[in-house]
PDB file of N, CA and C in Angstrom:
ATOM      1  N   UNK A   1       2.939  24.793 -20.826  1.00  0.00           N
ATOM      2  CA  UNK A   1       1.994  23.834 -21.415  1.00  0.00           C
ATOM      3  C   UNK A   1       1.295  23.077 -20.278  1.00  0.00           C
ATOM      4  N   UNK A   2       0.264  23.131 -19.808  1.00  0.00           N
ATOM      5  CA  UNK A   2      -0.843  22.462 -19.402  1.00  0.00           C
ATOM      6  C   UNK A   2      -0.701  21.094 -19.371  1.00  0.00           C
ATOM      7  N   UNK A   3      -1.220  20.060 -18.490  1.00  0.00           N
ATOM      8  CA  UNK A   3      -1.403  18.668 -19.008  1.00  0.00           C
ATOM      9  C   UNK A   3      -2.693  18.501 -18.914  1.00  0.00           C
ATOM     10  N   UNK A   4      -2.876  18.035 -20.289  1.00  0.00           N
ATOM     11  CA  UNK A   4      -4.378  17.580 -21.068  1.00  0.00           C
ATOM     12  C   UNK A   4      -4.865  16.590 -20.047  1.00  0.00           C
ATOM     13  N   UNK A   5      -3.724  15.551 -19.755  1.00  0.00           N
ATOM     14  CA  UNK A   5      -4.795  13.952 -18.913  1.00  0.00           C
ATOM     15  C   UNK A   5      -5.427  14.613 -17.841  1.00  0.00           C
ATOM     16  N   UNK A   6      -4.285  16.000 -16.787  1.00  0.00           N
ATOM     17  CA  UNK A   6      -5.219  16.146 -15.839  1.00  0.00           C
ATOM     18  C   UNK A   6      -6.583  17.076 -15.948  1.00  0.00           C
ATOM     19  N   UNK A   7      -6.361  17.915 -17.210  1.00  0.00           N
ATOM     20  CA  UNK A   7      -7.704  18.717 -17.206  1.00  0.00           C
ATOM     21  C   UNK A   7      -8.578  18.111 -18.072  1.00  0.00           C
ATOM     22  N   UNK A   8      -8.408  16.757 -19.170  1.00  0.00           N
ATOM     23  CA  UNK A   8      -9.743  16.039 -19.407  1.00  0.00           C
ATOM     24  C   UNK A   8      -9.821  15.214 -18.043  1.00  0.00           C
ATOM     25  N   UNK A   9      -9.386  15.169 -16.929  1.00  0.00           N
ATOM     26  CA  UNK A   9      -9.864  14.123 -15.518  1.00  0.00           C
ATOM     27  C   UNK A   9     -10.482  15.621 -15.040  1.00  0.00           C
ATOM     28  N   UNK A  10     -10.607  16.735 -15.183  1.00  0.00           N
ATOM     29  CA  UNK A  10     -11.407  17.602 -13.752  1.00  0.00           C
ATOM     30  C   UNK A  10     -12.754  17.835 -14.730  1.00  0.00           C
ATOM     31  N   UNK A  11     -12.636  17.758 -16.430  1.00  0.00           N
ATOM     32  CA  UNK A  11     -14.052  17.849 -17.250  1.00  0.00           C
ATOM     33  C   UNK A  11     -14.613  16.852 -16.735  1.00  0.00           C
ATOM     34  N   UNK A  12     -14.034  15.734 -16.927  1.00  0.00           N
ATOM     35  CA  UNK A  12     -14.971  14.498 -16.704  1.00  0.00           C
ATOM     36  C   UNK A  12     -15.028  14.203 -15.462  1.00  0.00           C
ATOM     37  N   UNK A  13     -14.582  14.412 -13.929  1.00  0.00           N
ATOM     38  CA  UNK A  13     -15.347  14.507 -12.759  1.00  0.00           C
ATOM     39  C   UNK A  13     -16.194  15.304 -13.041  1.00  0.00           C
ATOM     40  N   UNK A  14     -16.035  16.567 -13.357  1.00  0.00           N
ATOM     41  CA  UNK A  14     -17.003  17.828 -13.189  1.00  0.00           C
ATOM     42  C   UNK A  14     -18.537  17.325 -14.140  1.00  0.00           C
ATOM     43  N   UNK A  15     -18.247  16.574 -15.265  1.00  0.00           N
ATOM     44  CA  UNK A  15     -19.603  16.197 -15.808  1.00  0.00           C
ATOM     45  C   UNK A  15     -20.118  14.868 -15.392  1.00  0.00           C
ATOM     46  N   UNK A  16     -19.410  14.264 -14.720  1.00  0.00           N
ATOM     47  CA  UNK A  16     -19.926  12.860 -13.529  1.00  0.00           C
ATOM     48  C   UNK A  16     -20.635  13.656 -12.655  1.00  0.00           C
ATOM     49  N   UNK A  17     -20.375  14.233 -11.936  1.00  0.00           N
ATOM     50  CA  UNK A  17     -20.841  15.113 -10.988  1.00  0.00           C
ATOM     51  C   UNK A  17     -22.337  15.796 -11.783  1.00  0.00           C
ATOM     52  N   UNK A  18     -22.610  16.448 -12.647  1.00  0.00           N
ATOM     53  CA  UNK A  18     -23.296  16.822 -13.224  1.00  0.00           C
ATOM     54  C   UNK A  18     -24.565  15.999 -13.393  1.00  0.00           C
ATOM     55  N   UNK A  19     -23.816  15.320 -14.137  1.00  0.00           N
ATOM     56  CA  UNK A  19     -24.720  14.297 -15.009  1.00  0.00           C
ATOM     57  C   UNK A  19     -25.644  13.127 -13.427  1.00  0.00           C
ATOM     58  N   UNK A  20     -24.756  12.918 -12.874  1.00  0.00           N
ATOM     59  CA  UNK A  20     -24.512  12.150 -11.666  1.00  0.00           C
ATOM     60  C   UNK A  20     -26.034  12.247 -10.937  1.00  0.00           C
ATOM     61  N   UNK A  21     -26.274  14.089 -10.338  1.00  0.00           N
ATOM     62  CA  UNK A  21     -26.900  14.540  -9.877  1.00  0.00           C
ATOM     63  C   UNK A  21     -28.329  14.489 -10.454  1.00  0.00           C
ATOM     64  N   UNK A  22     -28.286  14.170 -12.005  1.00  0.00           N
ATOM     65  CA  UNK A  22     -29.541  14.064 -12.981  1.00  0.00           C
ATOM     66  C   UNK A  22     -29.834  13.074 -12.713  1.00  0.00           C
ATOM     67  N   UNK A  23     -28.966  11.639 -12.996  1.00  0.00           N
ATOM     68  CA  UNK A  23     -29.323  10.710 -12.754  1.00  0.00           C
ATOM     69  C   UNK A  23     -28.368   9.659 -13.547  1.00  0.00           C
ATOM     70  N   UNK A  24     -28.649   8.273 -12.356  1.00  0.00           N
ATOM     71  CA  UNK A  24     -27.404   7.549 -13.155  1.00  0.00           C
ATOM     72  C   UNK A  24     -26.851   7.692 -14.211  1.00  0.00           C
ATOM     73  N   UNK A  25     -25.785   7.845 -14.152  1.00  0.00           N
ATOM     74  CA  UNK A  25     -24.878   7.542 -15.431  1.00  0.00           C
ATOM     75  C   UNK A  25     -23.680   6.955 -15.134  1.00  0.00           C
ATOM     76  N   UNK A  26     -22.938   6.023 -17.305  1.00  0.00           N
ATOM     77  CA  UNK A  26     -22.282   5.565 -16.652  1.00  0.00           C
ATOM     78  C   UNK A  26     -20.795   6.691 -16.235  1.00  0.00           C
ATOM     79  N   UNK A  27     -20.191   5.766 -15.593  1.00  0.00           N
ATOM     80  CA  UNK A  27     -18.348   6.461 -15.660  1.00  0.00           C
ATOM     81  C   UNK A  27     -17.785   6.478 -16.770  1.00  0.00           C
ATOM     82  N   UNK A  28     -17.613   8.144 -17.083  1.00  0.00           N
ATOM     83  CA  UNK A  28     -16.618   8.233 -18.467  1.00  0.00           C
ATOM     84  C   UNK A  28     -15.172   7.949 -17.456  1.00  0.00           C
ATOM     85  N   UNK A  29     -15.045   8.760 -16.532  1.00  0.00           N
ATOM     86  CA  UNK A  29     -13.841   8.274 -16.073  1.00  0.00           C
ATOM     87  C   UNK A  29     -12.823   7.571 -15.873  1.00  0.00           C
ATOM     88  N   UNK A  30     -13.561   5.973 -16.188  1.00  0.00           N
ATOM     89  CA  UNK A  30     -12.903   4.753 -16.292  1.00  0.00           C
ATOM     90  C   UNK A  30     -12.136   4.899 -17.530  1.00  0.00           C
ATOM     91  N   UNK A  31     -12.583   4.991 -18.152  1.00  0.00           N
ATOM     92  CA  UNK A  31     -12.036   4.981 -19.999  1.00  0.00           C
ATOM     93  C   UNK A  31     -10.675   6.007 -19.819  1.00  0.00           C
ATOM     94  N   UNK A  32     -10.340   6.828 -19.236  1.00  0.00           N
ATOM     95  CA  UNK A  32      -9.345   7.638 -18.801  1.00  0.00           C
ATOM     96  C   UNK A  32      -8.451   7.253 -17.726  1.00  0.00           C
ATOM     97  N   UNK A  33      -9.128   6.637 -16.902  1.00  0.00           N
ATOM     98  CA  UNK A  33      -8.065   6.161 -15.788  1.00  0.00           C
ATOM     99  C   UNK A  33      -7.372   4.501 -16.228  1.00  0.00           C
ATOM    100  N   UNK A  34      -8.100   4.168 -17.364  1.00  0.00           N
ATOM    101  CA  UNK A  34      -7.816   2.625 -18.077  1.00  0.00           C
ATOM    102  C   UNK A  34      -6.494   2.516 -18.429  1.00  0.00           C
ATOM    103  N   UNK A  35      -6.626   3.814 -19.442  1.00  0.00           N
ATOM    104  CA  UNK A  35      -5.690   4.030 -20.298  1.00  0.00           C
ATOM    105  C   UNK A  35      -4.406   4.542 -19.955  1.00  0.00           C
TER     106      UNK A  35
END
């Protein structure tokens, strides 16, 4: 079994990164590292 927290943390770098490169956005990341 996989752990979910760390592979929703490499989606959501990987679409920070993404999104990032388009243009500001905010951090979903926080909302994950909060919790």
């Amino acid at each position: 079994m996989f752990d979910f927290r760390q592979l929703a943390n490499y989606i959501c770098y990987v679409a920070l990164v993404a999104m990032y490169t388009r243009s500001n956005a905010p951090l979903c990341c926080i909302h994950f590292e909060s919790k």
